[in-house]
C-alpha atoms as a PDB file:
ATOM      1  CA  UNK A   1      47.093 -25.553  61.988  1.00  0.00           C
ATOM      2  CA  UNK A   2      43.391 -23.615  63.121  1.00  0.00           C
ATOM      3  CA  UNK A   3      45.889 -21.613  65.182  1.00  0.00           C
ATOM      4  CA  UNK A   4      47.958 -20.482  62.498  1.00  0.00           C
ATOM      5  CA  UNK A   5      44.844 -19.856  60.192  1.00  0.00           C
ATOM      6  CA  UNK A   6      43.232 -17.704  63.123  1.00  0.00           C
ATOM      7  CA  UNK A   7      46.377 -15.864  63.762  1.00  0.00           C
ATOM      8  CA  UNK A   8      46.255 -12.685  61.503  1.00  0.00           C
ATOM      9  CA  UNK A   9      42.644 -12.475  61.767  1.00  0.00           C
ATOM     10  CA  UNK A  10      43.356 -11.788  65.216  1.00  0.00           C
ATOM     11  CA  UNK A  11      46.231  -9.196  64.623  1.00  0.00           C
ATOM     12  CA  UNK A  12      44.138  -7.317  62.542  1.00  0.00           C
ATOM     13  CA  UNK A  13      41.375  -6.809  65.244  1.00  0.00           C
ATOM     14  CA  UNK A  14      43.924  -5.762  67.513  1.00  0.00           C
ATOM     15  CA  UNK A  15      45.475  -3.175  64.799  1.00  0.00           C
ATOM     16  CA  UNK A  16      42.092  -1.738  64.656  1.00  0.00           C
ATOM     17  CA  UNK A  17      40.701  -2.366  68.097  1.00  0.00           C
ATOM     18  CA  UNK A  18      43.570   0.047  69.094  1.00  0.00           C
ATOM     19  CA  UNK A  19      43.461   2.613  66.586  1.00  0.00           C
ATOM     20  CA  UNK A  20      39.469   3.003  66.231  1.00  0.00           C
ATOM     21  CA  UNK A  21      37.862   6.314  65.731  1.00  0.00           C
ATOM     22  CA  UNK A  22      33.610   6.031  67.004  1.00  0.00           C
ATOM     23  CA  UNK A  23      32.069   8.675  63.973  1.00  0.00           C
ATOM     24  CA  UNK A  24      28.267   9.296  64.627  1.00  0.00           C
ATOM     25  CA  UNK A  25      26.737  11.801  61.795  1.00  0.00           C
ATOM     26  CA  UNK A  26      23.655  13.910  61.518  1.00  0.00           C
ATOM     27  CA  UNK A  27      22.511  15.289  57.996  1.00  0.00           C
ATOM     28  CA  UNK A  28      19.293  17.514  56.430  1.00  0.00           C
ATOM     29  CA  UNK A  29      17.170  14.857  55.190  1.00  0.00           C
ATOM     30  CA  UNK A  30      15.885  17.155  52.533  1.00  0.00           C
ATOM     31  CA  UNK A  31      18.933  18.003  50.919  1.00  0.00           C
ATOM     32  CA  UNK A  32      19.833  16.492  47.618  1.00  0.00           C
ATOM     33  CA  UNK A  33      23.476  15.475  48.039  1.00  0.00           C
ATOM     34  CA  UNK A  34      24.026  14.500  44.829  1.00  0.00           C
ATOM     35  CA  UNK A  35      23.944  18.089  43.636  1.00  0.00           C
ATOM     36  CA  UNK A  36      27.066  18.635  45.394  1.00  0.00           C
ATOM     37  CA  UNK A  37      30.632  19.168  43.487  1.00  0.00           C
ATOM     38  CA  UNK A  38      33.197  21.252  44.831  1.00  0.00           C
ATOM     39  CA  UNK A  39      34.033  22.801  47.845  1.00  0.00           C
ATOM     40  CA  UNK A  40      36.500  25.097  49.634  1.00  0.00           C
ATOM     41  CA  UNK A  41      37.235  25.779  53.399  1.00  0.00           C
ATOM     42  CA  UNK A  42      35.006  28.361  55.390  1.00  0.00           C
ATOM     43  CA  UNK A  43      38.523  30.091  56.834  1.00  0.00           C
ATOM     44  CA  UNK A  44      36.504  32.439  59.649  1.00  0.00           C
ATOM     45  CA  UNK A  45      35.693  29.315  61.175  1.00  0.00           C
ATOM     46  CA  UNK A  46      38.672  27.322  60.329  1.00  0.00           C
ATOM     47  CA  UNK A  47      41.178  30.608  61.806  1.00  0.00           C
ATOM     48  CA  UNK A  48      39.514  30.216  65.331  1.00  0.00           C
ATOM     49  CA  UNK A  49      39.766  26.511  65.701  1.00  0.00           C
ATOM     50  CA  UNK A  50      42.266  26.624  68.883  1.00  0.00           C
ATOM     51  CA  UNK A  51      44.725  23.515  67.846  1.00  0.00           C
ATOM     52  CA  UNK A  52      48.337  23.225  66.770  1.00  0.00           C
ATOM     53  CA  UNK A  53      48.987  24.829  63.023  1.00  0.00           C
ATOM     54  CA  UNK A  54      50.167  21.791  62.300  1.00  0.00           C
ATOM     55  CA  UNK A  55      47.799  19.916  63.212  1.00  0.00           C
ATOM     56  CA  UNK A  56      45.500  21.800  61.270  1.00  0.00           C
ATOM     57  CA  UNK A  57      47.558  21.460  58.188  1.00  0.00           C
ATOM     58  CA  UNK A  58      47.071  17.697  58.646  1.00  0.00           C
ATOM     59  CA  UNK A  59      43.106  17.612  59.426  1.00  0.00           C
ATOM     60  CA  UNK A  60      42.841  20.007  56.011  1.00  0.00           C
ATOM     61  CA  UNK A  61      45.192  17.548  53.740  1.00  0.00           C
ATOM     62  CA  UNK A  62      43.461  14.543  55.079  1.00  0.00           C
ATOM     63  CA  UNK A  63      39.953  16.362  53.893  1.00  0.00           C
ATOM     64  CA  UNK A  64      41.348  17.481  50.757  1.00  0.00           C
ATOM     65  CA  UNK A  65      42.135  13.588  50.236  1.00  0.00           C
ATOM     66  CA  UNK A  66      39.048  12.247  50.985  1.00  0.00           C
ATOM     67  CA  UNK A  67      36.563  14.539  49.047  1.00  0.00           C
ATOM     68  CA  UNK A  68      39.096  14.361  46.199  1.00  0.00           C
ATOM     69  CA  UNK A  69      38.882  10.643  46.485  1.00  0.00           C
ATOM     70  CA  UNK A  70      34.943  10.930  46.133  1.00  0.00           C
ATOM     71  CA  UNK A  71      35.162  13.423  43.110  1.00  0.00           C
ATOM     72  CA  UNK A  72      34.661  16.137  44.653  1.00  0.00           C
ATOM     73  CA  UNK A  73      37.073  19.762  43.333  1.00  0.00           C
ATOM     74  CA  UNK A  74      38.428  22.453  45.072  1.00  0.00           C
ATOM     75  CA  UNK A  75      36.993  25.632  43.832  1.00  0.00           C
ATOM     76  CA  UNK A  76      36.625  29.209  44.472  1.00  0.00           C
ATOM     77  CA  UNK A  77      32.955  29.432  44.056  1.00  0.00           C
ATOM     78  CA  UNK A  78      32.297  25.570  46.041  1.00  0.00           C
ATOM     79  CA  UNK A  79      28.790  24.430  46.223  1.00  0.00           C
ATOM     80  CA  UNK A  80      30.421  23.315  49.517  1.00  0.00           C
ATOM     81  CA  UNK A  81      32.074  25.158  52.587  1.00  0.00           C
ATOM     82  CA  UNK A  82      33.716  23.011  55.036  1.00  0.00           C
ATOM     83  CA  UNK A  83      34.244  24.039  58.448  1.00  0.00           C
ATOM     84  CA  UNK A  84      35.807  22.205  61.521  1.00  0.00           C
ATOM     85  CA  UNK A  85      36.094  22.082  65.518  1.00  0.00           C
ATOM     86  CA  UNK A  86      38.763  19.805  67.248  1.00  0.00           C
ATOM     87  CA  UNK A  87      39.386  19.884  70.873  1.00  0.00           C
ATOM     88  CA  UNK A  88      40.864  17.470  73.439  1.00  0.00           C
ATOM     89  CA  UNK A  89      39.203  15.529  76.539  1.00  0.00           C
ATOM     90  CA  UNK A  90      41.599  13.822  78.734  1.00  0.00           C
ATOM     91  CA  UNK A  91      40.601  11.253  80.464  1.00  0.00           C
ATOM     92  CA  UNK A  92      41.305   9.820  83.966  1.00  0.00           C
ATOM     93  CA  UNK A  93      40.721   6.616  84.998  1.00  0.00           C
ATOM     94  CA  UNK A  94      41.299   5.383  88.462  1.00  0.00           C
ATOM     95  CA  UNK A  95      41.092   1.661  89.466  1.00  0.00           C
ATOM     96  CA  UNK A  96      40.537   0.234  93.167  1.00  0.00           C
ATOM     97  CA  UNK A  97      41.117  -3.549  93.692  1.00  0.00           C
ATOM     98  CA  UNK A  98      41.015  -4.511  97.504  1.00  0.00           C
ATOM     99  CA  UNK A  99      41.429  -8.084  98.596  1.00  0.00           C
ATOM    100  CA  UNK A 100      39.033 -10.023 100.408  1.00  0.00           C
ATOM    101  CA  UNK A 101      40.627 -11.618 103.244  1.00  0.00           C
ATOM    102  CA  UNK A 102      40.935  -9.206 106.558  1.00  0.00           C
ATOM    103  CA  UNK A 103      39.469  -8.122 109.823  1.00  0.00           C
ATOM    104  CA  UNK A 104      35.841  -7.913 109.511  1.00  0.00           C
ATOM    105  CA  UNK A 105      32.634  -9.187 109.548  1.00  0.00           C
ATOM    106  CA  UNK A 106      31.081 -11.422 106.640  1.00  0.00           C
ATOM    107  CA  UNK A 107      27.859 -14.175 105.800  1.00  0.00           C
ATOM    108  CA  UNK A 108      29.375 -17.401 106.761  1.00  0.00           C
ATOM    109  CA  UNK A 109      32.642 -16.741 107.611  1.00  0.00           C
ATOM    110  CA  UNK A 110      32.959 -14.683 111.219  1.00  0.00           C
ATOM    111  CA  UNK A 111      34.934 -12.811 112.709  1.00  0.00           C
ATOM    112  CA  UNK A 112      38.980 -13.528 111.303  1.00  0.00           C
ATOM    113  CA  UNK A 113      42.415 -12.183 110.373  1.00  0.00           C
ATOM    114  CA  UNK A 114      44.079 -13.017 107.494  1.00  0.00           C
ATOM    115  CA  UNK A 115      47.526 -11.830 106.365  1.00  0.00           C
ATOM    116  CA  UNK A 116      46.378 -10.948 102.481  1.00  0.00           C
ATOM    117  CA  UNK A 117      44.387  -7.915 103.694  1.00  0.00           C
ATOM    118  CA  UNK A 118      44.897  -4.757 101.662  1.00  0.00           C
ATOM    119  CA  UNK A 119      44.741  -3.423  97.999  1.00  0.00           C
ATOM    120  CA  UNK A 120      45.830  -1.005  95.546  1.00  0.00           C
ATOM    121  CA  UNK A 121      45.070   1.595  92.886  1.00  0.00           C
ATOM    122  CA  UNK A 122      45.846   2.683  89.730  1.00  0.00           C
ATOM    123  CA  UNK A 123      45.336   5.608  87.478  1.00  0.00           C
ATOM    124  CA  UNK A 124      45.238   5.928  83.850  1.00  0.00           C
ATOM    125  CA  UNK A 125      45.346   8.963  81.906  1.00  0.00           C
ATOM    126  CA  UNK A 126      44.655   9.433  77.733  1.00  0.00           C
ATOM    127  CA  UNK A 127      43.592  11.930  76.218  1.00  0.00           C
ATOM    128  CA  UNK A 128      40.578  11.518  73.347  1.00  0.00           C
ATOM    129  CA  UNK A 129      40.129  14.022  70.145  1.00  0.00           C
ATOM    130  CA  UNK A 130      37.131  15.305  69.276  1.00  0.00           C
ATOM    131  CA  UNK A 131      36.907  16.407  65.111  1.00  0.00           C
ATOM    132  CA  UNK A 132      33.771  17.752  63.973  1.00  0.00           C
ATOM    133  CA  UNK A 133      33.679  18.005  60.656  1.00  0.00           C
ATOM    134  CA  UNK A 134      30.465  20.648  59.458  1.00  0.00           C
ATOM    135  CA  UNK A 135      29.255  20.795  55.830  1.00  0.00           C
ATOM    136  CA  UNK A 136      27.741  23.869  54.453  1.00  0.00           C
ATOM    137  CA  UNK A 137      25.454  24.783  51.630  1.00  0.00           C
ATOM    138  CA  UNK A 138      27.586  27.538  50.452  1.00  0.00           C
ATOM    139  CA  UNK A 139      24.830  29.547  48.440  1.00  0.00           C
ATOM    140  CA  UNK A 140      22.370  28.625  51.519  1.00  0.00           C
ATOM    141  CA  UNK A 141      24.699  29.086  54.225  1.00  0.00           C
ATOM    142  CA  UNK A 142      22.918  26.119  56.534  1.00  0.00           C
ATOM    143  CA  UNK A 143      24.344  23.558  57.613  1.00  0.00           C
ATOM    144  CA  UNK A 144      23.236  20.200  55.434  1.00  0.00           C
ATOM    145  CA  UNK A 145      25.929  17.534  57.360  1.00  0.00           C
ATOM    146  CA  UNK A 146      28.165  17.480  60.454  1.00  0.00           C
ATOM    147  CA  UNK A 147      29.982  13.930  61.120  1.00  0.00           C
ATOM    148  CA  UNK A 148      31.871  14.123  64.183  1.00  0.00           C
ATOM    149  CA  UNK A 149      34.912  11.637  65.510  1.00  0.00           C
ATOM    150  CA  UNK A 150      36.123  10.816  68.826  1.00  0.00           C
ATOM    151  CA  UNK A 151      39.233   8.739  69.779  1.00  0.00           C
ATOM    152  CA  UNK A 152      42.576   8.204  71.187  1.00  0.00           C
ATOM    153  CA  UNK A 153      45.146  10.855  70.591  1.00  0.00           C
ATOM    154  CA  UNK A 154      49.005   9.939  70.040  1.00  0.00           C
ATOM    155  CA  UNK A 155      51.745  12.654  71.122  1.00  0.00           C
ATOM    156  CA  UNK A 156      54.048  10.647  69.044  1.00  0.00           C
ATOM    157  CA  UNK A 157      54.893  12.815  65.590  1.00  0.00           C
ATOM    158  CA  UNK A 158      55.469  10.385  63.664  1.00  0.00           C
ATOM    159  CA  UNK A 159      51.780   8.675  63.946  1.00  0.00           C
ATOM    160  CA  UNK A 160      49.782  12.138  64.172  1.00  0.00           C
ATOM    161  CA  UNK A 161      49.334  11.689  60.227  1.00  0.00           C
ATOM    162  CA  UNK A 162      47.849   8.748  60.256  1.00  0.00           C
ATOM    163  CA  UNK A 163      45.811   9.540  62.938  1.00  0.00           C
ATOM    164  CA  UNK A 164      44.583  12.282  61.854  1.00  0.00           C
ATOM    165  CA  UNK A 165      43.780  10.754  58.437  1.00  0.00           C
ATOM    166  CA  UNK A 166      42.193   7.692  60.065  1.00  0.00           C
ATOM    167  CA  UNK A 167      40.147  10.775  62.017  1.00  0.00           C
ATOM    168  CA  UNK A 168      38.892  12.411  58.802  1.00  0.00           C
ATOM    169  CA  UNK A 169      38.519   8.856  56.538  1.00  0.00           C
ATOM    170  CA  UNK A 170      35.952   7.186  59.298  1.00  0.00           C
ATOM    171  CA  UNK A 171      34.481  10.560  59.194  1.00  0.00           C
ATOM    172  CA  UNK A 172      34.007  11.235  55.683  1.00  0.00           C
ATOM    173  CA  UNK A 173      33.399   7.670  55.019  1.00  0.00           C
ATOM    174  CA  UNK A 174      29.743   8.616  55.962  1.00  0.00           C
ATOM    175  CA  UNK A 175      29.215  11.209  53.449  1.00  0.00           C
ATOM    176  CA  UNK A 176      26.772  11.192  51.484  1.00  0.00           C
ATOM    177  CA  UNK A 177      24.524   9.333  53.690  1.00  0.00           C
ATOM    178  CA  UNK A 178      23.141   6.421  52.449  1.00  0.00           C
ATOM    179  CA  UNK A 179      19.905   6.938  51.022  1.00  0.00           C
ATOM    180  CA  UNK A 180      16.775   4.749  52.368  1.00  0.00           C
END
């Protein structure tokens, strides 16, 4: 019965084990958040991010949904400009296991042969996303936040949305910072 009871608990770690984002932010500390309502995209920046189109589409629908979520507007005069940077780091991971019977020499054992002697590798590659996602006093043009997100990327289509969005929400979860 404890098994059953323990069961999803234990699905759900692994649902989010696999698909987790690590966010890290940075932010002014003498900016007043609060005074911030709307926002648009700063497009010089956003033009020479070098990713898909499409991929961009998604990153900029899954920001629209967030800071809508948080009551933030869209506006053509923002108190906000929002710029981004993606880019991809792929990662190779090579594994050596050797056994530990063979010729050789070892503390307490002497000189031998054993028939298990050998080993053998394996390599791993993924590739992680980087999204940095830069907010910018519009009327100030500085910098006030920057939350950035690294994790696995999927080449399957039909998950890039919600990766993407899981991207941007762990991101923007962390906006405004909490205030001590």
């Amino acid at each position: 019965m404890k098994t059953l009871k323990i069961l999803p608990l234990l699905l759900l770690l692994i649902t989010f084990s696999c698909s987790s984002v690590q966010v890290n932010s940075d932010y002014d500390k003498s900016v007043d958040f609060s005074k911030y309502k709307t926002f648009a995209y700063y497009k010089t920046g956003i033009d020479k991010v070098e990713i898909s189109d499409l991929d961009k589409k998604r990153i900029l629908r899954s920001i629209d949904a967030a800071l809508l979520a948080k009551g933030f507007t869209k506006s053509d005069h923002p108190d906000l400009l929002i710029n981004l940077n993606a880019k991809a780091e792929k990662n190779v991971n090579v594994n050596q296991f050797y056994s530990a019977w063979g010729y050789g020499w070892g503390p307490g054992w002497g000189w031998g042969w054993s028939p298990f002697w050998g080993g053998y590798s394996s390599v791993n590659n993924s590739t992680d996303g980087i999204l940095t996602i830069d907010l910018i006093d519009a009327e100030k043009k500085e910098l006030i936040w920057q939350g950035t997100g690294v994790g696995y990327l999927t080449k399957n289509v039909d998950k890039k949305d919600e990766v993407i969005n899981n991207f941007v929400t762990q991101i923007l979860a962390q906006y405004p910072p909490a205030k001590k």
